[in-house]
Structures are given as C-alpha cells and as structure tokens.
C-alpha atoms as a PDB file:
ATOM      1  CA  UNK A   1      35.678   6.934-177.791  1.00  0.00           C
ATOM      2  CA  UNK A   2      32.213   6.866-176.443  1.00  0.00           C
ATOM      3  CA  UNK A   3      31.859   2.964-175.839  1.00  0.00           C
ATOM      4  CA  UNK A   4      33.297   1.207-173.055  1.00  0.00           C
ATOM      5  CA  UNK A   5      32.530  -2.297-171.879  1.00  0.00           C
ATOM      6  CA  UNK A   6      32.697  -3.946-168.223  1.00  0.00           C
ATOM      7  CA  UNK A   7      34.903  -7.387-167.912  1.00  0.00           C
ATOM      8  CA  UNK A   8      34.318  -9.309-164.423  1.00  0.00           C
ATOM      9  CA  UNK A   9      37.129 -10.790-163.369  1.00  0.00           C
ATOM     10  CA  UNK A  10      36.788 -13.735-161.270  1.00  0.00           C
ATOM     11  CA  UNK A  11      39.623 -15.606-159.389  1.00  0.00           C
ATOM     12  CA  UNK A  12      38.739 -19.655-159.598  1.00  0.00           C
ATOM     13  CA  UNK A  13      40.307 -22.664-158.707  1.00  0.00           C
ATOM     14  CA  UNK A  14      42.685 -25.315-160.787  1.00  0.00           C
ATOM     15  CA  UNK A  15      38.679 -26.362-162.109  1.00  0.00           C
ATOM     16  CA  UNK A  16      37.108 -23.747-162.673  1.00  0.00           C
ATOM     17  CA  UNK A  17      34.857 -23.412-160.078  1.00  0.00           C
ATOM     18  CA  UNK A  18      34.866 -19.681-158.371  1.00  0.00           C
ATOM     19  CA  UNK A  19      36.558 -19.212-155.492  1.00  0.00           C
ATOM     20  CA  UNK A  20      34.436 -16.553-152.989  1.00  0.00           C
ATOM     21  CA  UNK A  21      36.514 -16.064-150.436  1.00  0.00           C
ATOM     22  CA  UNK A  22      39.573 -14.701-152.909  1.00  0.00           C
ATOM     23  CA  UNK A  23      41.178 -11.882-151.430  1.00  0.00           C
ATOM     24  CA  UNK A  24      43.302 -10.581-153.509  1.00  0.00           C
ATOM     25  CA  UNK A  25      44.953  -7.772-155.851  1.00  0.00           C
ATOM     26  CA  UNK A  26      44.073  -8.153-159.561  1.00  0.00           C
ATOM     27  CA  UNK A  27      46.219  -5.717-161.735  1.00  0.00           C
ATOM     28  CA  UNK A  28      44.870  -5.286-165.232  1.00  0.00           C
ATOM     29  CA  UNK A  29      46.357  -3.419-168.593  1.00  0.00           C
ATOM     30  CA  UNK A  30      45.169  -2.926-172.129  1.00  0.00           C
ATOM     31  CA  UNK A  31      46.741  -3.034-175.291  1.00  0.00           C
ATOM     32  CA  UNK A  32      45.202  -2.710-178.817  1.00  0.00           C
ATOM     33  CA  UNK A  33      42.301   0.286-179.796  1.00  0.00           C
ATOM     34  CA  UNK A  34      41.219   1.073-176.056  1.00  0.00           C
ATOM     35  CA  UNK A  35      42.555   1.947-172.907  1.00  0.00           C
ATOM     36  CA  UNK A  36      41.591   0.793-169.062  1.00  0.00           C
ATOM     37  CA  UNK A  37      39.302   3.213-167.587  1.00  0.00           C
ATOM     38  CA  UNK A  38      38.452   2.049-164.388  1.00  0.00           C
ATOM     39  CA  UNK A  39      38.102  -0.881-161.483  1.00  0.00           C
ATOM     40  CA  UNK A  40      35.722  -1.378-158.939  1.00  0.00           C
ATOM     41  CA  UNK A  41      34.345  -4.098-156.410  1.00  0.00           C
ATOM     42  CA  UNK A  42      31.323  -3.255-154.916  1.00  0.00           C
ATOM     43  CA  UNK A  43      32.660  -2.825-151.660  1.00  0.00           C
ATOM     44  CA  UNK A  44      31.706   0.282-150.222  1.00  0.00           C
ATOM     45  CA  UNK A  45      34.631   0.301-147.026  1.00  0.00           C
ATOM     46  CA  UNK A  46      37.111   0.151-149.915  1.00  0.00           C
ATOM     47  CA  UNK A  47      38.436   4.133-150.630  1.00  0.00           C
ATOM     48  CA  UNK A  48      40.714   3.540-153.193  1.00  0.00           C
ATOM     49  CA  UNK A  49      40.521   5.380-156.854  1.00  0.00           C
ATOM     50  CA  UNK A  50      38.421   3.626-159.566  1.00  0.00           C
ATOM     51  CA  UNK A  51      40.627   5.128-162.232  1.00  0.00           C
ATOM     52  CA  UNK A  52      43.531   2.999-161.198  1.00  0.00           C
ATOM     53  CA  UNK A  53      45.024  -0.339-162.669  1.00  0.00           C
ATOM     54  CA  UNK A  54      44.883  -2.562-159.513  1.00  0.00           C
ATOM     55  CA  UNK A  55      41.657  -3.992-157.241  1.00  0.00           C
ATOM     56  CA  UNK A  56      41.296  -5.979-154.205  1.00  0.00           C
ATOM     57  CA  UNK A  57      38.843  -8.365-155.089  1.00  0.00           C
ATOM     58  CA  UNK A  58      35.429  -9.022-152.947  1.00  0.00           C
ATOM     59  CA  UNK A  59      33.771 -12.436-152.899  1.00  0.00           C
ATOM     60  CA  UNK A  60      36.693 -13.508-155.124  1.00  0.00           C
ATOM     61  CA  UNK A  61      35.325 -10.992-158.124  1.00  0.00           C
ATOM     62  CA  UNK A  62      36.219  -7.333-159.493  1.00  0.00           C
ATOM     63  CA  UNK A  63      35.114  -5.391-162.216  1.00  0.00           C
ATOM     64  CA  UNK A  64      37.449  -3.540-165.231  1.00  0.00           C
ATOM     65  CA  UNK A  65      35.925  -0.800-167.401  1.00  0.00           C
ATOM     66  CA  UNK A  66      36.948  -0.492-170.857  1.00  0.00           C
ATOM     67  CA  UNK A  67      36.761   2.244-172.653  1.00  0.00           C
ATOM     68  CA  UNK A  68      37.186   2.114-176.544  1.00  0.00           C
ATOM     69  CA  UNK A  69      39.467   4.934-178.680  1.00  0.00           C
ATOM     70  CA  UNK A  70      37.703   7.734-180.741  1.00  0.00           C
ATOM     71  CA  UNK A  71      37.218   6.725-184.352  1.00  0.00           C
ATOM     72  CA  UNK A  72      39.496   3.366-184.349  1.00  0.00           C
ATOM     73  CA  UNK A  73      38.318  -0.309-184.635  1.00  0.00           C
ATOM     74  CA  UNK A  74      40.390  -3.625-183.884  1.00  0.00           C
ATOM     75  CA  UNK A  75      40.342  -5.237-180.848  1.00  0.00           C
ATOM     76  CA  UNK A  76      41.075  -4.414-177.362  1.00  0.00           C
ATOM     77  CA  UNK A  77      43.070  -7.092-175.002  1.00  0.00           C
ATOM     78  CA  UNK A  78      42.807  -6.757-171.629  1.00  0.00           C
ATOM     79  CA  UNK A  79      45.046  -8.776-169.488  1.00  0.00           C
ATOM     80  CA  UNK A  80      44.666  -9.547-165.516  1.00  0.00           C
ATOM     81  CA  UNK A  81      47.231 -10.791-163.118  1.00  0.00           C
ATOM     82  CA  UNK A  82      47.880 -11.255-159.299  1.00  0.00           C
ATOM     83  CA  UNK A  83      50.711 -12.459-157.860  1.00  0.00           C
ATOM     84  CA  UNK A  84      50.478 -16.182-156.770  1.00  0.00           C
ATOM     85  CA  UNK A  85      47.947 -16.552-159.978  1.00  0.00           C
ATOM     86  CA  UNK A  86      48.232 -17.637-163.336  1.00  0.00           C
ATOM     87  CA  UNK A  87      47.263 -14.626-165.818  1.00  0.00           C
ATOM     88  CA  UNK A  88      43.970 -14.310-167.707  1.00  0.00           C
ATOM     89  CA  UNK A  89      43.653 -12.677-170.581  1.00  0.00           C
ATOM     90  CA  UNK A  90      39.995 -11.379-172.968  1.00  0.00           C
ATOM     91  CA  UNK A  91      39.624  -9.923-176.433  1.00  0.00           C
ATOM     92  CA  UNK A  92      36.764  -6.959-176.571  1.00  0.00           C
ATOM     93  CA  UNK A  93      36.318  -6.548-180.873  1.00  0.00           C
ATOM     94  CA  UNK A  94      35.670  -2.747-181.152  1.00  0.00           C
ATOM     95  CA  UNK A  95      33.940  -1.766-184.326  1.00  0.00           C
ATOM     96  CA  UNK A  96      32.221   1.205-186.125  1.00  0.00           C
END
C-alpha cells in the first residue's frame, strides 16, 4: 500500500510513431492488487482533479499513477481508452 508506479500513456499512430499534437481524453481503470490513484499532464492551464479516471492529453502524452494494495501481491492491469482509439492495456507485477 505504500508503492505506486507512474505509466505514460502515449497516443500513436497505426505505426507506432507518437503522435504530438493528440488532443484527447484518455480514461484509464485498474483491476487486479492496486487501484488508480491519479492522472496528470503537465499542463499547468489544465484545473481539473488529479485523483480522477480521465485526462486530456498534452503533446499527445498523459501520465497514470498506480498505487499498489497493502500487504497483497499479483499483478495490477491498467487499461486506457479514448473514444475514436483502439484500447491499450499494461501489466505492473506487484510483489513483497
């Protein structure tokens, strides 16, 4: 419950290849031995919450904090989607 780990989430094209001028919402949710903390983008005119599930990306890129569950190890998905997107999905292993 003390560990928590930071995904970037970056929007690219059909090759892979980062697209900067991405503006749009990300939503992300957890299941498994952790729970989604927070979001952020670095852009300081942005006032929403950082403990919510959605982010407006900036230069094509946000940020998800993870934070792991007291005393429990397994793994942690996290899974990211935006409407007109195709979903993205990481593994975070969470051990002693």
């Amino acid at each position: 419950g003390e560990d928590a780990c930071f995904i970037r989430a970056t929007v690219v094209d059909r090759y892979g290849y980062p697209c900067p001028t991405a503006a749009c919402v990300l939503r992300f949710h957890t299941e498994g031995v952790g729970m989604l903390y927070a979001t952020d983008n670095g852009d300081p005119r942005d006032t929403s919450g950082y403990f919510c599930a959605e982010r407006k990306t900036l230069n094509g890129a946000c940020v998800a904090v993870i934070k792991s569950s007291a005393g429990q190890t397994g793994n942690i998905d996290v899974y990211a989607d935006a409407e007109g997107l195709v979903s993205a999905a990481a593994t975070v292993f969470v051990a002693e």
